[in-house]
PDB file of N, CA and C in Angstrom:
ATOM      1  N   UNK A   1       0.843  -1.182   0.000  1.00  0.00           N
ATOM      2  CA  UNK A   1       0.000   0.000   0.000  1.00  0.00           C
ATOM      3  C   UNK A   1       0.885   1.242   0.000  1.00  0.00           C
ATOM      4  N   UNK A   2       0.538   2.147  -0.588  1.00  0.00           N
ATOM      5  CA  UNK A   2       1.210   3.681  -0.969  1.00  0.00           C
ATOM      6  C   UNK A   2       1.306   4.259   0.384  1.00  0.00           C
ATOM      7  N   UNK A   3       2.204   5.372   1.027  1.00  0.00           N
ATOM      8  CA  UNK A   3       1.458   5.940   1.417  1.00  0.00           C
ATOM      9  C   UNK A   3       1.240   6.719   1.637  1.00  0.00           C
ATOM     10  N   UNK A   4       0.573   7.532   2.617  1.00  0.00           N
ATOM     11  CA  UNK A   4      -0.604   8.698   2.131  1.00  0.00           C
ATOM     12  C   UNK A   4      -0.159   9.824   1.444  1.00  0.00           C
ATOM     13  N   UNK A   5       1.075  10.574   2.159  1.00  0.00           N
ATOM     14  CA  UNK A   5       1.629  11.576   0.984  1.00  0.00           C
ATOM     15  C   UNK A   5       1.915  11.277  -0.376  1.00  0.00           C
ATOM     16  N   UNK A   6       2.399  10.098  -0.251  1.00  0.00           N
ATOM     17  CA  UNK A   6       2.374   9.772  -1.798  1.00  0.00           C
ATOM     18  C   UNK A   6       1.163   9.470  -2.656  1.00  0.00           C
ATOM     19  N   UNK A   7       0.509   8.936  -2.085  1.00  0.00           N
ATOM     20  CA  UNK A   7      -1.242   9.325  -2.372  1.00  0.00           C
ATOM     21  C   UNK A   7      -1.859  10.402  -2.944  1.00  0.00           C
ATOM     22  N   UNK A   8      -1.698  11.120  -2.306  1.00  0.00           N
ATOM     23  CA  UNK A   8      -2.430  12.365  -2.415  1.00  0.00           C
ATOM     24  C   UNK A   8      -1.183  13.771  -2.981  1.00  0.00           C
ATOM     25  N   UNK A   9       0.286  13.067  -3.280  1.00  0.00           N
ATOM     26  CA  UNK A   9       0.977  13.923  -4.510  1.00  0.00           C
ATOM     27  C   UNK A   9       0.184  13.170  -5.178  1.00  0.00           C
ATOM     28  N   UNK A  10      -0.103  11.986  -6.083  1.00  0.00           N
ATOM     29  CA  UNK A  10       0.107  11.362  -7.335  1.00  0.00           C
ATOM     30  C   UNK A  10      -1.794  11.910  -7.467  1.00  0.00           C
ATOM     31  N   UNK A  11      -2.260  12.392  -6.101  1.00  0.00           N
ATOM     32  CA  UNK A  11      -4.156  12.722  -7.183  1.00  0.00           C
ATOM     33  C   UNK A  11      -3.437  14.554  -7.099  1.00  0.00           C
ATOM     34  N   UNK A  12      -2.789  14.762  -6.240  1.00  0.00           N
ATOM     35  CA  UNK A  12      -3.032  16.429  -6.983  1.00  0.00           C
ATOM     36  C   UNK A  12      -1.871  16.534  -8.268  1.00  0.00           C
ATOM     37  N   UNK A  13      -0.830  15.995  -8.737  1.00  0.00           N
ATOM     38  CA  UNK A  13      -0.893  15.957 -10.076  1.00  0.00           C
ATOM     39  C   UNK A  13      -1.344  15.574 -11.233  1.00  0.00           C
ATOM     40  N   UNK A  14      -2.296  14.358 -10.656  1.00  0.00           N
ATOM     41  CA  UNK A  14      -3.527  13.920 -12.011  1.00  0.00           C
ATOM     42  C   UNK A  14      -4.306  15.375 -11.846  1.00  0.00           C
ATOM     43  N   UNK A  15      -4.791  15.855 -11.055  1.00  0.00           N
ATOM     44  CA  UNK A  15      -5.917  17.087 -10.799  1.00  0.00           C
ATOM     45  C   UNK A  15      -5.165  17.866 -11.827  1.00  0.00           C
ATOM     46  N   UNK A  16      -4.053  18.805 -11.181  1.00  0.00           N
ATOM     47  CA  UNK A  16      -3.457  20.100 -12.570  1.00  0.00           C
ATOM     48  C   UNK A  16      -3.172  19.407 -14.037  1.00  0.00           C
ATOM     49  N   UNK A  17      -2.750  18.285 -14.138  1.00  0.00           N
ATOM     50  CA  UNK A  17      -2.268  17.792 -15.207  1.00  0.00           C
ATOM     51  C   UNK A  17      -3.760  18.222 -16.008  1.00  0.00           C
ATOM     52  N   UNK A  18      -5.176  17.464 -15.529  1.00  0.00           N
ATOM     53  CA  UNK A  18      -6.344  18.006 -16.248  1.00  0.00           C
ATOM     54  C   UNK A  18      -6.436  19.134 -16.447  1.00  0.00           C
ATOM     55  N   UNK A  19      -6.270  19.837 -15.423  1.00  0.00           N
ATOM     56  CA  UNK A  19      -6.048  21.687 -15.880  1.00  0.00           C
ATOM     57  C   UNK A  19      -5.526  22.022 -16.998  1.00  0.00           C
ATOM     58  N   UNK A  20      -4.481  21.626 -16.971  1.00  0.00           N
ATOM     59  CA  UNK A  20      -3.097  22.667 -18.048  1.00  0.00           C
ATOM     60  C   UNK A  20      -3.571  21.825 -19.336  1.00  0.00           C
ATOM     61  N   UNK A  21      -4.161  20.632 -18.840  1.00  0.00           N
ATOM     62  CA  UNK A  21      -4.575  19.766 -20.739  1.00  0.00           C
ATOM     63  C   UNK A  21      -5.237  20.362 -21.368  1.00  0.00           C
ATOM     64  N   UNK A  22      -6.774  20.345 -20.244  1.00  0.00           N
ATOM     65  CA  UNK A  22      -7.394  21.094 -20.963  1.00  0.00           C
ATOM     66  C   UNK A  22      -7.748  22.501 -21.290  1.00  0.00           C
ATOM     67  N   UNK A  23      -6.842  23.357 -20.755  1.00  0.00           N
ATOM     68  CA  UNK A  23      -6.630  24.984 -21.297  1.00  0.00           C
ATOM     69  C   UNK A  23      -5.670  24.909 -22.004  1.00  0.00           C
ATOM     70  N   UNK A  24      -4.645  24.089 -22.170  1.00  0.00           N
ATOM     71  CA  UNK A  24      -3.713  23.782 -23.587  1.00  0.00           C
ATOM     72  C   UNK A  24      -4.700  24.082 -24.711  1.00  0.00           C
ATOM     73  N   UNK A  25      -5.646  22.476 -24.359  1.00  0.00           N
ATOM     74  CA  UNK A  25      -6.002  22.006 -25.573  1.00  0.00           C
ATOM     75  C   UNK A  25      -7.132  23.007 -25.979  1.00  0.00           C
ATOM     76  N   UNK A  26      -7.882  24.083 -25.027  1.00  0.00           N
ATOM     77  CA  UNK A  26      -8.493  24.970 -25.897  1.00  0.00           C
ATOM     78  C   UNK A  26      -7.864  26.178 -26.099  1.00  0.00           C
ATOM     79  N   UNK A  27      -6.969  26.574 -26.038  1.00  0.00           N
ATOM     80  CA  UNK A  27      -5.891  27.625 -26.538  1.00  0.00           C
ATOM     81  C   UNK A  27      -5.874  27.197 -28.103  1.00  0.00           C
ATOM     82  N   UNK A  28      -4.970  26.158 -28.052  1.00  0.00           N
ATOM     83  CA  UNK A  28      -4.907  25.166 -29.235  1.00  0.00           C
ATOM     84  C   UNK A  28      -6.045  24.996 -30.319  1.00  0.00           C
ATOM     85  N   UNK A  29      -7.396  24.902 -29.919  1.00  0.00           N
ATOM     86  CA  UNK A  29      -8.519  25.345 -30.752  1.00  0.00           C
ATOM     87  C   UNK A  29      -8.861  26.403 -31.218  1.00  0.00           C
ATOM     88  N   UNK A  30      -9.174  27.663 -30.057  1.00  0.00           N
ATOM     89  CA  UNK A  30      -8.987  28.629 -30.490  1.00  0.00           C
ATOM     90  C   UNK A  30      -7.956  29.656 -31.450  1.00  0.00           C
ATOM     91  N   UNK A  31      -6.953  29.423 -31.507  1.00  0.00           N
ATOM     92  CA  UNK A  31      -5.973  29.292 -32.134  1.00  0.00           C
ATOM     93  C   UNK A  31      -5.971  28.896 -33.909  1.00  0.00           C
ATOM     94  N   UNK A  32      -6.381  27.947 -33.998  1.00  0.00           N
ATOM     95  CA  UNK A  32      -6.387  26.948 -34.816  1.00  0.00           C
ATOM     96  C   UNK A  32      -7.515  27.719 -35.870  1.00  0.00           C
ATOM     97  N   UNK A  33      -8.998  27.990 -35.059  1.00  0.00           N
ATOM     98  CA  UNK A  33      -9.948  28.588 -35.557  1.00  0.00           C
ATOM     99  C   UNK A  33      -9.938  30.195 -36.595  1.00  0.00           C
ATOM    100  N   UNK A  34      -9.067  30.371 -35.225  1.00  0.00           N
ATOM    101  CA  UNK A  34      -8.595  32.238 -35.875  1.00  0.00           C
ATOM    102  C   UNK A  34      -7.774  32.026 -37.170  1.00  0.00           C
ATOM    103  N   UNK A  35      -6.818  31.092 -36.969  1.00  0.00           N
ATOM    104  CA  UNK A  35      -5.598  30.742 -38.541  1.00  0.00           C
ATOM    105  C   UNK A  35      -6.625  30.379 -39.842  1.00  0.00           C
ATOM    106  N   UNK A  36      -7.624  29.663 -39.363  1.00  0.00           N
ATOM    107  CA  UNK A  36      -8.173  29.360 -40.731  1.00  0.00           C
ATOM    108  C   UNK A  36      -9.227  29.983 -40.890  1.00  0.00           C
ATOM    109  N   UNK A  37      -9.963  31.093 -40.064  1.00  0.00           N
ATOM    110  CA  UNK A  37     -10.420  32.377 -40.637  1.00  0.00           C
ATOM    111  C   UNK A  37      -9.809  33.268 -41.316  1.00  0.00           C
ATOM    112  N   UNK A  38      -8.419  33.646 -40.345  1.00  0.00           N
ATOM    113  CA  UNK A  38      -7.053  34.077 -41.678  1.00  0.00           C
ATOM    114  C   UNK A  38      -6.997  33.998 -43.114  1.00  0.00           C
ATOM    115  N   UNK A  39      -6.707  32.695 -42.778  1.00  0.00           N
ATOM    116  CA  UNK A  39      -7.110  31.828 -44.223  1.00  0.00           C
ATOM    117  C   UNK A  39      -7.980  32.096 -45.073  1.00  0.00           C
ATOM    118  N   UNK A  40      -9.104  32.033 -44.483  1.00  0.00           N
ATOM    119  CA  UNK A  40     -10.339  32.245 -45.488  1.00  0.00           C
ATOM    120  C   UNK A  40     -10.808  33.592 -45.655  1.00  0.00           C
ATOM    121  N   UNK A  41     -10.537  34.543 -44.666  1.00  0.00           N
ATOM    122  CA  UNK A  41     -11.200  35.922 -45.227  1.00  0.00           C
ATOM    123  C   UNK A  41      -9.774  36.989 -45.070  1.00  0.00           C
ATOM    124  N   UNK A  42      -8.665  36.960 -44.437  1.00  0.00           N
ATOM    125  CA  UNK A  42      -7.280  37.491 -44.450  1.00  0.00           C
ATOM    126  C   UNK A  42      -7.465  38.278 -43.192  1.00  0.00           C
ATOM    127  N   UNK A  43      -8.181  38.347 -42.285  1.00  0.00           N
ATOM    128  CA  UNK A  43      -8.258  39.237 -40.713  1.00  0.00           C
ATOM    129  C   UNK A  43      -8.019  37.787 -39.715  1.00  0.00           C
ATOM    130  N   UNK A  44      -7.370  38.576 -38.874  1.00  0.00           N
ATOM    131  CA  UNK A  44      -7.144  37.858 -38.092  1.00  0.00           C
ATOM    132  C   UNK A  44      -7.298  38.827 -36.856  1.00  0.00           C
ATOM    133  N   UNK A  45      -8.483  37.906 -36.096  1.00  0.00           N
ATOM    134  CA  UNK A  45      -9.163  38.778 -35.243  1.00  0.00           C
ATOM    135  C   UNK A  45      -9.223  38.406 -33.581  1.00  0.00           C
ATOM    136  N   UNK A  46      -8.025  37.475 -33.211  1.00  0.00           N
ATOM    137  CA  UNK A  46      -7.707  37.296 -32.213  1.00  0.00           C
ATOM    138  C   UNK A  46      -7.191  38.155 -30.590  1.00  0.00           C
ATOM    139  N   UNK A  47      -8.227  38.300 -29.869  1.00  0.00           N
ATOM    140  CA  UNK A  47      -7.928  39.677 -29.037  1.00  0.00           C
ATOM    141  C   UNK A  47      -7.582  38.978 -27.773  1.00  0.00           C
ATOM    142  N   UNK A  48      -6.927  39.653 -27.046  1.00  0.00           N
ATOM    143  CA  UNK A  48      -6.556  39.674 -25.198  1.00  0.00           C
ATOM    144  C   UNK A  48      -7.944  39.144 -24.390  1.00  0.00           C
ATOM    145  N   UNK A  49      -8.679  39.736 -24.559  1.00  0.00           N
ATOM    146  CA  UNK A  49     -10.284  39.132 -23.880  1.00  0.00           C
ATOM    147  C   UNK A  49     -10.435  38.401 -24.065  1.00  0.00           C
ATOM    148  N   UNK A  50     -10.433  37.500 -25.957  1.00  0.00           N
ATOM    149  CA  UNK A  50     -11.067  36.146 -26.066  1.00  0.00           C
ATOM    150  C   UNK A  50      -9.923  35.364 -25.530  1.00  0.00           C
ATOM    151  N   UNK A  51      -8.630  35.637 -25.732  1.00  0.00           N
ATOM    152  CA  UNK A  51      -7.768  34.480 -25.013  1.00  0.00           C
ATOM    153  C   UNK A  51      -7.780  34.171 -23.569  1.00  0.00           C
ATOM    154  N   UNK A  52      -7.926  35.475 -22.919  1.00  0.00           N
ATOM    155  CA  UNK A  52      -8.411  35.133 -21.450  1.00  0.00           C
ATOM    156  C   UNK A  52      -9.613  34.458 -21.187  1.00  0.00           C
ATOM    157  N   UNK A  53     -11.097  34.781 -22.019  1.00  0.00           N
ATOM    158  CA  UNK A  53     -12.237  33.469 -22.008  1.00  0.00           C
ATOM    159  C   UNK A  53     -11.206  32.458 -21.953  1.00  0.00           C
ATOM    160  N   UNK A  54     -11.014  32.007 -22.819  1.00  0.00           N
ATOM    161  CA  UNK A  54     -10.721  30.633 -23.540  1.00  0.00           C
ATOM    162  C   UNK A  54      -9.596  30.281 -22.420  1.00  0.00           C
ATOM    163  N   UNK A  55      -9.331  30.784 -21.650  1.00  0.00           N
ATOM    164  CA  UNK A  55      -8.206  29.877 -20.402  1.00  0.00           C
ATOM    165  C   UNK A  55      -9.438  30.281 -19.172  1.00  0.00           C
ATOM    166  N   UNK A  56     -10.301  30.810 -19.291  1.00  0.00           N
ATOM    167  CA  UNK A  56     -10.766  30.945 -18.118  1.00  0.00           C
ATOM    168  C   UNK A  56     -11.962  29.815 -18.064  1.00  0.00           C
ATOM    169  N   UNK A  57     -12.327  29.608 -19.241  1.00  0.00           N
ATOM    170  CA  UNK A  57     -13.271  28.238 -19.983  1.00  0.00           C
ATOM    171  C   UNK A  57     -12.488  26.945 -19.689  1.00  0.00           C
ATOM    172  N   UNK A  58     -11.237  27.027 -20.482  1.00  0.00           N
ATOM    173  CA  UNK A  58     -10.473  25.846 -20.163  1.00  0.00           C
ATOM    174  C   UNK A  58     -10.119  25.331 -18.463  1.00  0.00           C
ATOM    175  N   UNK A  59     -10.026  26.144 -17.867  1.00  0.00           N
ATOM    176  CA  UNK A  59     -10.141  26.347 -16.331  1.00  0.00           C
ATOM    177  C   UNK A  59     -10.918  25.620 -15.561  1.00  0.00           C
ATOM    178  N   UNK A  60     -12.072  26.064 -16.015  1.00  0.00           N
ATOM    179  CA  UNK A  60     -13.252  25.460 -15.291  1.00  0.00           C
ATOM    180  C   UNK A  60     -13.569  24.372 -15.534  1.00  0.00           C
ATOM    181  N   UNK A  61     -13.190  24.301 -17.161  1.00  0.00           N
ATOM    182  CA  UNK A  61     -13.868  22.412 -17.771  1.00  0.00           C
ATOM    183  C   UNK A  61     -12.947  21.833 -17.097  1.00  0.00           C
ATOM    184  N   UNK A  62     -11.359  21.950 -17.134  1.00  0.00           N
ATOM    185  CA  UNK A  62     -10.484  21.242 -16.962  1.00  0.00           C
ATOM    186  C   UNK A  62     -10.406  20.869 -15.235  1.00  0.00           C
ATOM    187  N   UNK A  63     -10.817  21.541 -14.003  1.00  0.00           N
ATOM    188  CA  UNK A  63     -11.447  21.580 -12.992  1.00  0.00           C
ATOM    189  C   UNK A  63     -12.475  20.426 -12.778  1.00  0.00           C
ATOM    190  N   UNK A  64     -13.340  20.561 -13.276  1.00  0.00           N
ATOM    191  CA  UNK A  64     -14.479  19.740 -13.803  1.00  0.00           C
ATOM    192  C   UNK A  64     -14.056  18.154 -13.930  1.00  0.00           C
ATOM    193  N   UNK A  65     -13.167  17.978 -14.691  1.00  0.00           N
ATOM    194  CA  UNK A  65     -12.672  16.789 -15.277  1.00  0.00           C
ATOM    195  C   UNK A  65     -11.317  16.766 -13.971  1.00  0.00           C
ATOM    196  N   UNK A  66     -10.915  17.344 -13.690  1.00  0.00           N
ATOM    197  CA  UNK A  66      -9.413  17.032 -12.480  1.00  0.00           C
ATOM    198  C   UNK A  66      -9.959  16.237 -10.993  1.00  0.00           C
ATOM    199  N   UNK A  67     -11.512  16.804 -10.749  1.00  0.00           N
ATOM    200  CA  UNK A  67     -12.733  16.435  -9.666  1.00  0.00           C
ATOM    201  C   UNK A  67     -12.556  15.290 -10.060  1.00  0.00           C
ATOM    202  N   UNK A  68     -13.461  14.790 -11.223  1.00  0.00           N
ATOM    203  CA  UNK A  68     -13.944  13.610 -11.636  1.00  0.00           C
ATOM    204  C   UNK A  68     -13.001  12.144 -12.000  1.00  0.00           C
ATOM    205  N   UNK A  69     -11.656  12.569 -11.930  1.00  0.00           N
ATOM    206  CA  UNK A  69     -10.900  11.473 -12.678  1.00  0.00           C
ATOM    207  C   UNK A  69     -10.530  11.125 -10.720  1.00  0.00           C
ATOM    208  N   UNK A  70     -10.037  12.471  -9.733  1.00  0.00           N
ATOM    209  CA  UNK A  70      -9.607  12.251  -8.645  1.00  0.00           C
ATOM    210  C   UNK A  70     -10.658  11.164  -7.924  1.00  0.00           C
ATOM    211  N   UNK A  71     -11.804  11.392  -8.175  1.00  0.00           N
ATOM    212  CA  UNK A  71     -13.247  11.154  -7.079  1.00  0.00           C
ATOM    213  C   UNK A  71     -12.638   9.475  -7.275  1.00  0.00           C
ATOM    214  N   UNK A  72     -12.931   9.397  -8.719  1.00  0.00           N
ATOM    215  CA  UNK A  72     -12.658   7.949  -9.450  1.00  0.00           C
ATOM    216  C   UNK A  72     -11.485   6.949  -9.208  1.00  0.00           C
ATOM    217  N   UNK A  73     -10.467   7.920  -9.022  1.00  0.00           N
ATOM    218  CA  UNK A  73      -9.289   7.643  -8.304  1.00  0.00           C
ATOM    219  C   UNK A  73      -9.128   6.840  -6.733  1.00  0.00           C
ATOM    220  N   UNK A  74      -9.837   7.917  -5.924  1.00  0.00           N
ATOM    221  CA  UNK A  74     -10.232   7.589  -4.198  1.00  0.00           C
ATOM    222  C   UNK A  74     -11.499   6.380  -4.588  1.00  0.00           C
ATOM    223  N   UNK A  75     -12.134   6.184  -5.274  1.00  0.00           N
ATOM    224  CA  UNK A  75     -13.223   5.215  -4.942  1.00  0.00           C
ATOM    225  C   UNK A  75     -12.331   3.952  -5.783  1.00  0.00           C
ATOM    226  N   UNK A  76     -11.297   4.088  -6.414  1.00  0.00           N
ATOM    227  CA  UNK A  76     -10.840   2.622  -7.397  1.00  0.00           C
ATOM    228  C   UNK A  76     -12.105   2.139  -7.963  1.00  0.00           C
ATOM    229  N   UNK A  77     -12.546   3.138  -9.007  1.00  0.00           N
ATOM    230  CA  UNK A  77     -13.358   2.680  -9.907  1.00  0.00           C
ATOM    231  C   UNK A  77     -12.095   2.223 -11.254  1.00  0.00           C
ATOM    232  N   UNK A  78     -12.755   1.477 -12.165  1.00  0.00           N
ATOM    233  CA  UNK A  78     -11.367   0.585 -12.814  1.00  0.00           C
ATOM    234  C   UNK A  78     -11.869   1.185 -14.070  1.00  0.00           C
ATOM    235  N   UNK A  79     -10.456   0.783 -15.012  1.00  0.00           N
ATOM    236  CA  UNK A  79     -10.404   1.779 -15.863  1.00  0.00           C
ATOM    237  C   UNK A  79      -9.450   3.635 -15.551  1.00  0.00           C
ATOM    238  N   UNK A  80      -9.398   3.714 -14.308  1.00  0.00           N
ATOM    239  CA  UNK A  80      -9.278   5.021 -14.000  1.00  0.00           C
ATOM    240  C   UNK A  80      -8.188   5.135 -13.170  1.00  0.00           C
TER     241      UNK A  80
END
């Protein structure tokens, strides 16, 4: 058996790891979206506000999902 500090490092780096994934991964969309509006009409209309949404979005989902994988974690539901 683990124990407990080591426990509870290995769920609060599954927890941020969900964080930073998923505000990566919608940076990364958003991003992605603006280039191929670029693309298609030549403005590129990417501002300071929407990038702060889009980490403050990613934040919360990624929160959301850091809860849910931990909960899953402490109960040894399998798969998880």
């Amino acid at each position: 058996m683990k124990p407990f500090n080591e426990k509870i490092s290995n769920l609060l780096i599954l927890f941020v790891a969900c964080i930073l994934g998923v505000t990566v991964n919608s940076l990364c969309i958003a991003l992605s979206t603006d280039v191929l509006v670029l693309i298609l009409t030549g403005s590129f209309d990417l501002k300071k506000a929407g990038i702060f949404k889009t980490i403050k979005n990613g934040c919360v989902i990624g929160t959301f999902t850091g809860v849910v994988f931990v909960i899953a974690r402490l109960f040894k539901l399998k798969r998880f």
